[in-house]
N, C-alpha and C. Protein backbone atom coordinates (compact mmCIF):
# COMPACT_ATOMS: atom_id res chain seq x y z
N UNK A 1 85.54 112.43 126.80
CA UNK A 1 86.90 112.57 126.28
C UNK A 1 87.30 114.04 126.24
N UNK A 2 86.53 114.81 125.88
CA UNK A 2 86.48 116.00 125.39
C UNK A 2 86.65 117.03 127.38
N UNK A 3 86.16 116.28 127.85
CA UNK A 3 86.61 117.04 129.66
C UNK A 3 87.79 116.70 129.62
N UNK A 4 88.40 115.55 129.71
CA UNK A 4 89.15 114.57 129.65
C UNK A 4 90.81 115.62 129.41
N UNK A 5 90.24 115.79 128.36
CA UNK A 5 91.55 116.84 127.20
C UNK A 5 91.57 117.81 127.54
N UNK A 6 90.37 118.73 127.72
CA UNK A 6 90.67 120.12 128.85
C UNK A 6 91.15 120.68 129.68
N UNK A 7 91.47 119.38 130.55
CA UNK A 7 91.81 119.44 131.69
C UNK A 7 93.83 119.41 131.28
N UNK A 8 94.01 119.49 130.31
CA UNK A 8 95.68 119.48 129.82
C UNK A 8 95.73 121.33 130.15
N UNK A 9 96.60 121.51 130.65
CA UNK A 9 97.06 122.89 130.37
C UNK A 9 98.46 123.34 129.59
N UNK A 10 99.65 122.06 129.80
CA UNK A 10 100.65 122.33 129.13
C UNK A 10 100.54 122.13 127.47
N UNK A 11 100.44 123.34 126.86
CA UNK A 11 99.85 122.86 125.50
C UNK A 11 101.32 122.32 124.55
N UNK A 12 102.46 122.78 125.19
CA UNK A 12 103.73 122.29 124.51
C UNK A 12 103.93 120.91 124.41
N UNK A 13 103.31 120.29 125.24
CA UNK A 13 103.76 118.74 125.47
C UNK A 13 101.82 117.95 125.58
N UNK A 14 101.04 118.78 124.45
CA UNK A 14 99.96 118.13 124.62
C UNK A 14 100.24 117.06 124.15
N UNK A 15 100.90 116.60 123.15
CA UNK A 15 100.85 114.99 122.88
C UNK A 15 100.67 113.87 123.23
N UNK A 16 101.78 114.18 124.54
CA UNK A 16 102.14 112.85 125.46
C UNK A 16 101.30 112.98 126.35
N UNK A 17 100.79 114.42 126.69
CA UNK A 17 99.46 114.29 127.87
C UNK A 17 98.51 113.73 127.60
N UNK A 18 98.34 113.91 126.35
CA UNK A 18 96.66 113.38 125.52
C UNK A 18 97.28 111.70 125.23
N UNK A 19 98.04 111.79 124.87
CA UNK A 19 98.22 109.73 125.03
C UNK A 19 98.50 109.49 126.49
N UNK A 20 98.89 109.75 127.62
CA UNK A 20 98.65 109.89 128.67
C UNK A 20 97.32 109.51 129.62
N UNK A 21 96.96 110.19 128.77
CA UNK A 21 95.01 109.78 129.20
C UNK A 21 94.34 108.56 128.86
N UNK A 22 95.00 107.74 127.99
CA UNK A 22 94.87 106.49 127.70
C UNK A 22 95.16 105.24 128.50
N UNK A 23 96.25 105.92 129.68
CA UNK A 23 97.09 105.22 130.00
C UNK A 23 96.21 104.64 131.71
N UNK A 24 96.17 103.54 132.35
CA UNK A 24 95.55 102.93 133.58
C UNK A 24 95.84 104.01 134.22
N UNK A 25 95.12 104.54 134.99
CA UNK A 25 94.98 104.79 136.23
C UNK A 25 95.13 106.11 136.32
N UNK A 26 95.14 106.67 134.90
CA UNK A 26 95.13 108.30 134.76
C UNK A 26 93.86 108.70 134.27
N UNK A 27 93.38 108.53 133.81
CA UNK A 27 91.65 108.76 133.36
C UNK A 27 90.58 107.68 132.85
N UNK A 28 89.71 108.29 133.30
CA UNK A 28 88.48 106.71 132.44
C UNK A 28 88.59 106.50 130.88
N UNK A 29 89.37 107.25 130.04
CA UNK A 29 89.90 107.01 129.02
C UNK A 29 90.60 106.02 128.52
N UNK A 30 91.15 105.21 129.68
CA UNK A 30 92.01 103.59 129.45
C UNK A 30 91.30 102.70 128.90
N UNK A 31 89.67 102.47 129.27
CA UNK A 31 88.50 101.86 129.08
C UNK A 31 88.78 101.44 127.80
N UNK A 32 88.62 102.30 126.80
CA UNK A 32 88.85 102.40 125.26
C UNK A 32 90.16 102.22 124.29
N UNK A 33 91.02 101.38 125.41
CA UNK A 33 92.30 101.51 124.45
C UNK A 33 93.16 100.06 125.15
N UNK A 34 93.40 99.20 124.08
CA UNK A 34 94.18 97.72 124.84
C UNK A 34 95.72 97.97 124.53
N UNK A 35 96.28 97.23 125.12
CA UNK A 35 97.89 97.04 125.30
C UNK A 35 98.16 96.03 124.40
N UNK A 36 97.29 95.20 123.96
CA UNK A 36 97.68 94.00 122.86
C UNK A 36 97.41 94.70 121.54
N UNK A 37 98.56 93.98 120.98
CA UNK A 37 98.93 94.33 119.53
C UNK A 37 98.91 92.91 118.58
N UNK A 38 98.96 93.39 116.87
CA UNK A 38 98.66 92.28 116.08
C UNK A 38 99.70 92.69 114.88
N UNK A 39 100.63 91.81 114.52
CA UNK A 39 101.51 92.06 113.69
C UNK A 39 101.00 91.07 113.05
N UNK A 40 101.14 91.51 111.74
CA UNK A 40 100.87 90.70 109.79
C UNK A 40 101.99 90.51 109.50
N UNK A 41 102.18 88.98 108.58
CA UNK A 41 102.79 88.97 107.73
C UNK A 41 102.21 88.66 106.80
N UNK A 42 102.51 89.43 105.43
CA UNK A 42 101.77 88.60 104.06
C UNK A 42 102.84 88.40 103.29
N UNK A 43 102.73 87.11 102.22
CA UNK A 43 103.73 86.70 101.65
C UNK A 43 103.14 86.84 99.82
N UNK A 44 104.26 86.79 99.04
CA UNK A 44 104.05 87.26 97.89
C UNK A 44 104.52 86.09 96.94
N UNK A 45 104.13 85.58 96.59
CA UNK A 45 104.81 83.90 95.69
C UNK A 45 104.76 84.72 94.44
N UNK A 46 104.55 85.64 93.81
CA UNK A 46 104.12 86.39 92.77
C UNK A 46 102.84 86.88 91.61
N UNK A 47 101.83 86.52 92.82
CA UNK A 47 100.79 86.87 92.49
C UNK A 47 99.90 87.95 93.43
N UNK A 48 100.93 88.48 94.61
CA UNK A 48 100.30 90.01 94.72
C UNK A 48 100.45 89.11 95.78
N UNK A 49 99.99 89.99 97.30
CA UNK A 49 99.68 89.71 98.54
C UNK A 49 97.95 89.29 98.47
N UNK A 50 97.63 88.57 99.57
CA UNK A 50 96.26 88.27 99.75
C UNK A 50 95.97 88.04 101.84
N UNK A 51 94.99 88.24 102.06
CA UNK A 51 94.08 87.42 103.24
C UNK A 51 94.72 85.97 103.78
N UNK A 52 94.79 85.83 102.63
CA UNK A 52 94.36 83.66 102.78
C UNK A 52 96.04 83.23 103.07
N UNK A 53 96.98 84.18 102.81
CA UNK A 53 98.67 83.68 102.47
C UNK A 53 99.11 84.87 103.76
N UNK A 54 98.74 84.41 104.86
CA UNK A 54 99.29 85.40 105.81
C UNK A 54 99.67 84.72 107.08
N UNK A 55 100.37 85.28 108.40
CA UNK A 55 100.53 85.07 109.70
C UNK A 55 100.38 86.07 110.46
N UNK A 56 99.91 86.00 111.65
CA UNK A 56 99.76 87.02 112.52
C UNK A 56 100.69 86.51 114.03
N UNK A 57 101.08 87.45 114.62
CA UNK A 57 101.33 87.55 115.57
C UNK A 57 101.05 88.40 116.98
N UNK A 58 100.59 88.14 117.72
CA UNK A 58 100.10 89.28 118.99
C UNK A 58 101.41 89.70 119.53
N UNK A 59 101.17 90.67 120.03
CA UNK A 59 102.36 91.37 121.25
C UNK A 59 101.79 92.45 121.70
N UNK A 60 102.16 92.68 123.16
CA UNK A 60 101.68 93.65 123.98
C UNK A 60 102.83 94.78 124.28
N UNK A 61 102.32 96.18 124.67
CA UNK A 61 103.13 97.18 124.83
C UNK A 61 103.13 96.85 126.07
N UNK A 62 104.40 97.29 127.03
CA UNK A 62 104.76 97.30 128.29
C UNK A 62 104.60 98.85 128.84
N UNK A 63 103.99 99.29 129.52
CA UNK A 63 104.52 100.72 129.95
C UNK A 63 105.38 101.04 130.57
N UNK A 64 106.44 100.37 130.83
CA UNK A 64 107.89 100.19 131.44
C UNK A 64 108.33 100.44 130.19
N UNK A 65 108.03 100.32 128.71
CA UNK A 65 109.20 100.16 127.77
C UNK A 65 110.08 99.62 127.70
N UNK A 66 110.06 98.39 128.20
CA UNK A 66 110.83 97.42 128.14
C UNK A 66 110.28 96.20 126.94
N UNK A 67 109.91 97.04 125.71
CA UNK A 67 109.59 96.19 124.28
C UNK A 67 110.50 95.67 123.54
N UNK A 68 110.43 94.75 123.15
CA UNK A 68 111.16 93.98 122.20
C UNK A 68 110.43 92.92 121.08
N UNK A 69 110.14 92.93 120.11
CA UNK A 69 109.69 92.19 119.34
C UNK A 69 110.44 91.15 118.18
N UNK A 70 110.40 89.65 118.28
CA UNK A 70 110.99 89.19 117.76
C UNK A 70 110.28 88.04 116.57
N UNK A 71 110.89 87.94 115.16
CA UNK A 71 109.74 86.75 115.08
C UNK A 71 110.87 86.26 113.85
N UNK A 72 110.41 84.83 113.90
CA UNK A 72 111.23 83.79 113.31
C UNK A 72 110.31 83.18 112.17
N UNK A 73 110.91 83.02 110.96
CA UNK A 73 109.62 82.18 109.95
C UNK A 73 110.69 81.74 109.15
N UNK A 74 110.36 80.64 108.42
CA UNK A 74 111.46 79.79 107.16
C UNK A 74 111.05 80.54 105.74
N UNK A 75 111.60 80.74 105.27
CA UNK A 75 111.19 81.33 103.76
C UNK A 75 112.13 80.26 102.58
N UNK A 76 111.61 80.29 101.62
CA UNK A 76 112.09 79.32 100.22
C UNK A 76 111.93 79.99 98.94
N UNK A 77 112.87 79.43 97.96
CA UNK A 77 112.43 80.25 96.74
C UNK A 77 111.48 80.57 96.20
N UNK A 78 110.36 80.29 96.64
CA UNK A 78 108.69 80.52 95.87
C UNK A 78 108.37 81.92 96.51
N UNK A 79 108.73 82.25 97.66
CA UNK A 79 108.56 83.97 98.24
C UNK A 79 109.34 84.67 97.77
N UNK A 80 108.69 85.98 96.81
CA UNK A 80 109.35 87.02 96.32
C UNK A 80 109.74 87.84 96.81
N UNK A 81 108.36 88.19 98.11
CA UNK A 81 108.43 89.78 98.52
C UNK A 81 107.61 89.02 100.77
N UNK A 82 107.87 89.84 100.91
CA UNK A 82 107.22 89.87 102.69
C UNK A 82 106.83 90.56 102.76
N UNK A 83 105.40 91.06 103.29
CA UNK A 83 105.11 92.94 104.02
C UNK A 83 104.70 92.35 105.22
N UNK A 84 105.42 93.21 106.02
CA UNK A 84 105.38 93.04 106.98
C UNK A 84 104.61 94.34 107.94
N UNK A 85 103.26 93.87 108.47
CA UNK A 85 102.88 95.25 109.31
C UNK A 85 103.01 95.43 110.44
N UNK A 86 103.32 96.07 110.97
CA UNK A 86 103.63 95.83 112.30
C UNK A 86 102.42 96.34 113.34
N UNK A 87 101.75 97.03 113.25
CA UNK A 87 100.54 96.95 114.03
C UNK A 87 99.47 97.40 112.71
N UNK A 88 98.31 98.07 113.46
CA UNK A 88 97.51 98.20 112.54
C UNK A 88 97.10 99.32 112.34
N UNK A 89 97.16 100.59 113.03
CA UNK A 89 97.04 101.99 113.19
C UNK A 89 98.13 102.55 113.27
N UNK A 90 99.37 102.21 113.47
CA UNK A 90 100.95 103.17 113.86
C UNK A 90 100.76 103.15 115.12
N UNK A 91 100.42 102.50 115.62
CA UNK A 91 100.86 103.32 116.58
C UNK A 91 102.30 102.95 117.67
N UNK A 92 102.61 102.43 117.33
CA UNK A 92 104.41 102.34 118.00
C UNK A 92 105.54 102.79 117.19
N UNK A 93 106.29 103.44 117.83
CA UNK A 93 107.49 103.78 116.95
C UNK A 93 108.60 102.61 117.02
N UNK A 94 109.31 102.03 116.38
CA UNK A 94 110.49 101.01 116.14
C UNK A 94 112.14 101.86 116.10
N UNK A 95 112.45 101.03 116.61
CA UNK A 95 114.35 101.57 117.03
C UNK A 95 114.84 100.16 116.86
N UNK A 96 115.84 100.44 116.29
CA UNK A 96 116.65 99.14 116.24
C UNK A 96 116.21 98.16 114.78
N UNK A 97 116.09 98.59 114.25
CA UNK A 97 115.17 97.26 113.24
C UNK A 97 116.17 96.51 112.27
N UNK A 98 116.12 95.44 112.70
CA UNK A 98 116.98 94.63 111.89
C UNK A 98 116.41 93.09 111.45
N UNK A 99 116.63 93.20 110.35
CA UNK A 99 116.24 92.17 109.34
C UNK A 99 117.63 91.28 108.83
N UNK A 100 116.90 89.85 108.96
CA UNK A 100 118.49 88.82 108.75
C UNK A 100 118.08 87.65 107.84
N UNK A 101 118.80 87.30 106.95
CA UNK A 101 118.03 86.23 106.12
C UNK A 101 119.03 85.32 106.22
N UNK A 102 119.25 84.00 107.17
CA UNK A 102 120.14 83.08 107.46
C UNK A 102 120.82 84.08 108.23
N UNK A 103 122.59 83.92 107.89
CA UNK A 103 123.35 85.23 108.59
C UNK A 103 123.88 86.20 107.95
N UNK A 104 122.47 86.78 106.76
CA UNK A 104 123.41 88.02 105.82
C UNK A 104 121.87 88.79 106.94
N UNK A 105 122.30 90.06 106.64
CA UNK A 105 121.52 91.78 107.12
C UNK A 105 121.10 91.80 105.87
N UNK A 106 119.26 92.01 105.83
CA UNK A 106 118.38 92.72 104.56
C UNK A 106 118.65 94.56 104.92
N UNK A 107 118.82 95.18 104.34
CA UNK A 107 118.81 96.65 104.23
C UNK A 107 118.23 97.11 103.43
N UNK A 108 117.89 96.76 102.54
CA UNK A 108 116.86 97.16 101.27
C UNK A 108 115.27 97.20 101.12
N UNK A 109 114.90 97.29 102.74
CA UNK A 109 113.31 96.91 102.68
C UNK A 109 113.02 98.63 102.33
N UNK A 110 111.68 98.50 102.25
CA UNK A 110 110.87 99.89 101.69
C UNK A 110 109.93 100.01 103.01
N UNK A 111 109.81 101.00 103.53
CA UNK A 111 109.06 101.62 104.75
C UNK A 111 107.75 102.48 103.85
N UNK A 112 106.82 102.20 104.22
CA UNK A 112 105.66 102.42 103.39
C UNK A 112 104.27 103.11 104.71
N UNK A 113 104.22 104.29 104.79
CA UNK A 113 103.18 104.95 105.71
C UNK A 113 104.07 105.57 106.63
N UNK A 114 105.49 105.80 106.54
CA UNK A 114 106.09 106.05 107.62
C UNK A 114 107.64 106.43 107.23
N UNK A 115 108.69 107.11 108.04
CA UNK A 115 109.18 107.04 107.81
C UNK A 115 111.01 107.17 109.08
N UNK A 116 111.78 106.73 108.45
CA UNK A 116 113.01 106.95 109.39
C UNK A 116 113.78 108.22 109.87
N UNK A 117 113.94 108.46 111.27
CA UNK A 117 114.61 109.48 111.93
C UNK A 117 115.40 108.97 113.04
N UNK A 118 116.51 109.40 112.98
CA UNK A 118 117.45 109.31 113.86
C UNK A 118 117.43 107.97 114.03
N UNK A 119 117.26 107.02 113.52
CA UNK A 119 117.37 105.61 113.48
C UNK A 119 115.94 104.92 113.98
N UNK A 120 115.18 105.68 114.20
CA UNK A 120 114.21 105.28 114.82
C UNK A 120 112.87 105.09 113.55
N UNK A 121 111.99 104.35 113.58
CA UNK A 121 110.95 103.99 112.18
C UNK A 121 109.38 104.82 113.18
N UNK A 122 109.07 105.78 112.21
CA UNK A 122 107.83 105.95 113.18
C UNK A 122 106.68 106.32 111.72
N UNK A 123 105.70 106.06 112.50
CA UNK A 123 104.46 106.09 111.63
C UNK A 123 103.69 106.89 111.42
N UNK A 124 103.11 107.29 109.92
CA UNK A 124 102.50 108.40 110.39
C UNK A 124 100.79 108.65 109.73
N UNK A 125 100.92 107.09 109.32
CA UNK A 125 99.55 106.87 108.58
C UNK A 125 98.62 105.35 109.17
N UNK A 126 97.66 104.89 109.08
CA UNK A 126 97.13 103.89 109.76
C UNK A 126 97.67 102.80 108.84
N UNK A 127 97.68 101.77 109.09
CA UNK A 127 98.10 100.16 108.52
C UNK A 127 99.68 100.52 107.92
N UNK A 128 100.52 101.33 108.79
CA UNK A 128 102.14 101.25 108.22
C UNK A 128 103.06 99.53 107.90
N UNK A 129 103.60 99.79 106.76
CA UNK A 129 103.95 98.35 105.91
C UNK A 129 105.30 98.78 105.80
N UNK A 130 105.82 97.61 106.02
CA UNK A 130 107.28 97.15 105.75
C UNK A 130 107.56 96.16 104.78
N UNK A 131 108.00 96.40 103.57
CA UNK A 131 108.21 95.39 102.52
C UNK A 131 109.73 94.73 102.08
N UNK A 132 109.45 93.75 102.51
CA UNK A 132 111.11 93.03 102.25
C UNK A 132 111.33 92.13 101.42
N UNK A 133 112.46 92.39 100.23
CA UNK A 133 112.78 91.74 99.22
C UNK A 133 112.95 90.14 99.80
N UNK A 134 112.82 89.39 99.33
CA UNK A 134 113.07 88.12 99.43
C UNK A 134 113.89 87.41 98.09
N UNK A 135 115.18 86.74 98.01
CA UNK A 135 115.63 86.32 97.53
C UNK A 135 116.78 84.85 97.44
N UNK A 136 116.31 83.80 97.53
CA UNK A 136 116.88 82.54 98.23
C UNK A 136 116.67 81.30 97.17
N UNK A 137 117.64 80.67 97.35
CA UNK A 137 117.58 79.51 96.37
C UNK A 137 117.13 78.25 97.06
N UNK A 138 117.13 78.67 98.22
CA UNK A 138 116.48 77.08 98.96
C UNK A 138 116.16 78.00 100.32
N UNK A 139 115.55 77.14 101.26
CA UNK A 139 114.85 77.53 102.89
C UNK A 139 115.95 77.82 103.43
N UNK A 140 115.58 79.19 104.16
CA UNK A 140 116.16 80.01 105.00
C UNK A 140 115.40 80.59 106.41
N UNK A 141 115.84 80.96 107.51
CA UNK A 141 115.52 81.33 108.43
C UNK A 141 115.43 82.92 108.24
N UNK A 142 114.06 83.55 108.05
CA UNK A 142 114.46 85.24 108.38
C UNK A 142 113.85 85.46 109.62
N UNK A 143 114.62 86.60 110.00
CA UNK A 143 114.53 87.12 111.32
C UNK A 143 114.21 88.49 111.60
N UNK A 144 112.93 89.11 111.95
CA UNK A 144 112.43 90.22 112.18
C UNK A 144 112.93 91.00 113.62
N UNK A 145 113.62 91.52 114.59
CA UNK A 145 114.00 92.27 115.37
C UNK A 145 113.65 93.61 115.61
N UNK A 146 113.11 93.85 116.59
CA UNK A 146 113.22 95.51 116.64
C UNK A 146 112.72 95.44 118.79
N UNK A 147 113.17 96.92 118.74
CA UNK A 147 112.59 97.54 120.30
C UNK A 147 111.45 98.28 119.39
N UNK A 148 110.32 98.53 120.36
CA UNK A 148 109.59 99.37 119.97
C UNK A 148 109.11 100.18 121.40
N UNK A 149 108.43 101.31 121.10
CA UNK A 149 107.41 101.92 122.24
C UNK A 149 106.38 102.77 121.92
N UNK A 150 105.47 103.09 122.34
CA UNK A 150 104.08 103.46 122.62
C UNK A 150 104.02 104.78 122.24
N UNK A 151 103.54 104.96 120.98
CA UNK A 151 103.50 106.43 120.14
C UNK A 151 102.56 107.31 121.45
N UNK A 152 101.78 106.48 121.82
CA UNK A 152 100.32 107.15 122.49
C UNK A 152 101.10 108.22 123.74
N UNK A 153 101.74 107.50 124.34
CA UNK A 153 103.12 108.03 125.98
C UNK A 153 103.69 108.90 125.06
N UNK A 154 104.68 108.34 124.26
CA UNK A 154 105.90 108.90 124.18
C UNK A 154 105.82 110.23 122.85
N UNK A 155 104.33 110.27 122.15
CA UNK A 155 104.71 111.38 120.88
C UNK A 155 105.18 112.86 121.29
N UNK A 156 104.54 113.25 122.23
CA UNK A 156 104.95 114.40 122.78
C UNK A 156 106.34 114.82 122.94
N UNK A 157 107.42 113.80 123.67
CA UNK A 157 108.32 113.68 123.98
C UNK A 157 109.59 113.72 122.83
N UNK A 158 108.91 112.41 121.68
CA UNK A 158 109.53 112.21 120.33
C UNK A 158 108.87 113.68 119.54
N UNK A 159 108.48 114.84 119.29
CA UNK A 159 107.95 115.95 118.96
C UNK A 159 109.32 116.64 119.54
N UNK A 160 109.32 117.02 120.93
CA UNK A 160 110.40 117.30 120.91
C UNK A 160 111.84 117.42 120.53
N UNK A 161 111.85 115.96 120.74
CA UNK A 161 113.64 115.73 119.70
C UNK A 161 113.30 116.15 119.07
N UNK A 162 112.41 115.67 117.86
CA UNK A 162 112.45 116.09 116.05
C UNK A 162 112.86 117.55 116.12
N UNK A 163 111.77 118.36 117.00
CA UNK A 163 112.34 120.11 116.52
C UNK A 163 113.69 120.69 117.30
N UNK A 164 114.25 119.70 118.55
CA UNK A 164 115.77 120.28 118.79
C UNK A 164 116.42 119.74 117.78
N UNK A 165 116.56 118.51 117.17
CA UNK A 165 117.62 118.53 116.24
C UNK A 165 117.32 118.89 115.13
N UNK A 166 115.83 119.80 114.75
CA UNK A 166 115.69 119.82 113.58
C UNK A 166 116.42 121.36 113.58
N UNK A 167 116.48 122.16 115.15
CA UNK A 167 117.19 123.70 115.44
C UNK A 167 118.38 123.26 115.52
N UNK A 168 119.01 122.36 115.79
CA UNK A 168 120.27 122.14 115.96
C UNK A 168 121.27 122.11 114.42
N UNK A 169 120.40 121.26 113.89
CA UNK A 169 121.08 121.35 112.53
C UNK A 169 120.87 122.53 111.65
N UNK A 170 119.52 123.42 111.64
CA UNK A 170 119.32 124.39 111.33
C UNK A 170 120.93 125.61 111.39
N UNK A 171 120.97 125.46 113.54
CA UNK A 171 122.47 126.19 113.28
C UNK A 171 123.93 125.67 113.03
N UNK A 172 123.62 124.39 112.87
CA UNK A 172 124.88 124.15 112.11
C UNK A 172 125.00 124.50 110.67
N UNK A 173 124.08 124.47 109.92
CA UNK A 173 124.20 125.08 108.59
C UNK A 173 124.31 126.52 108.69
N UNK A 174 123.80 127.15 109.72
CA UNK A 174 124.18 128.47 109.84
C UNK A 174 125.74 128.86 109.60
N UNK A 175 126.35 128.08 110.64
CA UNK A 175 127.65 128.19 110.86
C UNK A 175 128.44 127.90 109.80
N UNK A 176 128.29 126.94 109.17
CA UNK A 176 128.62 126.29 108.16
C UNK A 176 128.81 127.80 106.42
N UNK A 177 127.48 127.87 106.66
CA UNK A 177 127.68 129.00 106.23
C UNK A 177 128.41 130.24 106.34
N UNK A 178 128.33 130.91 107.53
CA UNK A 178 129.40 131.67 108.22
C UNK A 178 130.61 131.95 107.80
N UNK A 179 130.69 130.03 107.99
CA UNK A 179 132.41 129.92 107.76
C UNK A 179 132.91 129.72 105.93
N UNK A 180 131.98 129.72 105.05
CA UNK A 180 132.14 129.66 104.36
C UNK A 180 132.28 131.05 103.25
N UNK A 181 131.36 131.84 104.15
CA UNK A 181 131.63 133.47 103.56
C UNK A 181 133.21 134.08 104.13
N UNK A 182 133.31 133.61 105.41
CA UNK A 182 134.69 134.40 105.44
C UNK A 182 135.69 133.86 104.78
N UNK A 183 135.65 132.55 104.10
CA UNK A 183 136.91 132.13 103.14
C UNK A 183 136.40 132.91 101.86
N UNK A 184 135.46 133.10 101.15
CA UNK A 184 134.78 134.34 100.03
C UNK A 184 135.42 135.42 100.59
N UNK A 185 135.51 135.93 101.78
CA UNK A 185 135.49 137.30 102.00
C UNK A 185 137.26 136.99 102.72
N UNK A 186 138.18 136.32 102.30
CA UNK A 186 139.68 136.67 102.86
C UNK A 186 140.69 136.63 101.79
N UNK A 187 141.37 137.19 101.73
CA UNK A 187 142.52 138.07 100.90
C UNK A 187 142.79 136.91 100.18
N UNK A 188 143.42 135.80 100.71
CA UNK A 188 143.75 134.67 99.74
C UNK A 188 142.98 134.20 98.93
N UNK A 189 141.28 134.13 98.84
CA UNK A 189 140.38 133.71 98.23
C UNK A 189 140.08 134.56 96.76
N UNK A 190 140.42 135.83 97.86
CA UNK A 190 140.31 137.14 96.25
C UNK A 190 141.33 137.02 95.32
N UNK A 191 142.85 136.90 96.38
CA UNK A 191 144.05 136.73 95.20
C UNK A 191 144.16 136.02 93.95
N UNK A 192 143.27 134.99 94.94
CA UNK A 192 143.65 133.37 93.56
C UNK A 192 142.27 133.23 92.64
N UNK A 193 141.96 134.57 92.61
CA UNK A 193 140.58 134.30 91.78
C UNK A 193 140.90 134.54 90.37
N UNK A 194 142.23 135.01 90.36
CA UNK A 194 142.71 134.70 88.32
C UNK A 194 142.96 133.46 88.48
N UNK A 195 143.43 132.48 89.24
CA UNK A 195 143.67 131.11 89.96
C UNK A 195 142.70 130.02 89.21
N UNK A 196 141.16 130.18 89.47
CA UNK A 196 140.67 129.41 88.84
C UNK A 196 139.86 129.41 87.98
N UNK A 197 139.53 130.71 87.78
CA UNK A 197 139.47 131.34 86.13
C UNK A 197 140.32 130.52 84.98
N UNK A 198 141.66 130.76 85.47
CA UNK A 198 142.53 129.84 84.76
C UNK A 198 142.02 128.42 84.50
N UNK A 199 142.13 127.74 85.65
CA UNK A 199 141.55 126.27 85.28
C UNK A 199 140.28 125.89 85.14
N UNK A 200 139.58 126.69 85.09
CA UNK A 200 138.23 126.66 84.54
C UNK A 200 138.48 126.45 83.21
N UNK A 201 139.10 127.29 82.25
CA UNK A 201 139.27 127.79 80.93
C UNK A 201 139.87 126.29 80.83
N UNK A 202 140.98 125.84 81.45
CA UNK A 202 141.69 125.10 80.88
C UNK A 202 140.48 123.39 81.05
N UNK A 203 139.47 123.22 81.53
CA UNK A 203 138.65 122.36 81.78
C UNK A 203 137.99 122.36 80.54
N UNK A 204 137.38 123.64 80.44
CA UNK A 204 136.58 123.59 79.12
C UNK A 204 136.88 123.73 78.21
């Protein structure tokens, strides 16, 4: 493994090179790493999650990225809570995630090992959990949705965005600022500064 990784020279984009190496037909490193995945559900009647009160589901990453994960289950008033894991190490990032209970949108779930950017859910601890309120007076259809793709390919790449828009917004607050000293620093701002002195006084 350790030749394997050496052999990277672009150290800016080691990420995606080093998940790269995982990938068929780029190093003997593929050996050690499957494309099938195992999504949990555990259910909560109100005595905590357990083993024995669960579902699993398989799904495989595409290296086309052409992922989509979908899953359908009935829920009833005796389920409090859902966690839902979606793999078992993080390792895929989620876009799109939408949760439906009959035909209302859940928005209130809790992202647990991980967290949201730019709309996208990415992980950043092993066994990342998704916990969704459950609340129904009789059986309902919920509906789990999302695209996902392959942290292992794509982190390098997703590294990137994070620090252009994390510089991008950086100079927009710059500017922001900027523009906010030259209204401090222009004649009208100074004039009217008995202005709200005044209504200050008159507030308090």
């Amino acid at each position: 493994m350790l030749e394997e990784i050496l052999k990277i020279e672009n150290i800016s984009d080691s990420g995606k090179l080093v998940g790269q190496l995982f990938q068929k037909n780029i190093s003997p490193l593929d050996q050690y790493i499957t494309n099938e995945l195992i999504a949990e559900i555990f259910f909560d009647e109100g005595n905590g999650f357990n083993e024995k009160n669960k579902l699993s589901k398989k799904y495989l990453l595409d290296q086309n990225n052409n992922n989509t994960f979908t899953l359908e289950l009935d829920v009833d008033k005796n389920i409090k809570m859902i966690r839902f894991d979606p793999d078992d190490i993080g390792r895929i990032t989620i876009d799109r995630f939408e949760i439906s209970l009959g035909v209302d949108k859940i928005n209130n779930y809790t992202i647990i090992g991980g967290k949201k950017y730019n709309n996208k859910i990415i992980f950043s601890t092993i066994d990342p959990q998704i916990l969704i309120p459950i609340n129904v007076e009789s059986k309902q259809k919920l509906t789990i949705y999302f695209n996902y793709d392959d942290l292992y390919v794509n982190g390098g790449e997703l590294l990137e965005d994070t620090i252009n828009d994390s510089e991008s917004k950086d100079r927009e607050i710059k500017s922001l600022k900027d523009e906010l000293q030259m209204v401090y620093n222009s004649k009208s701002w100074k004039m009217t500064k008995w202005y709200r002195k005044l209504r200050d006084l008159i507030k308090n």
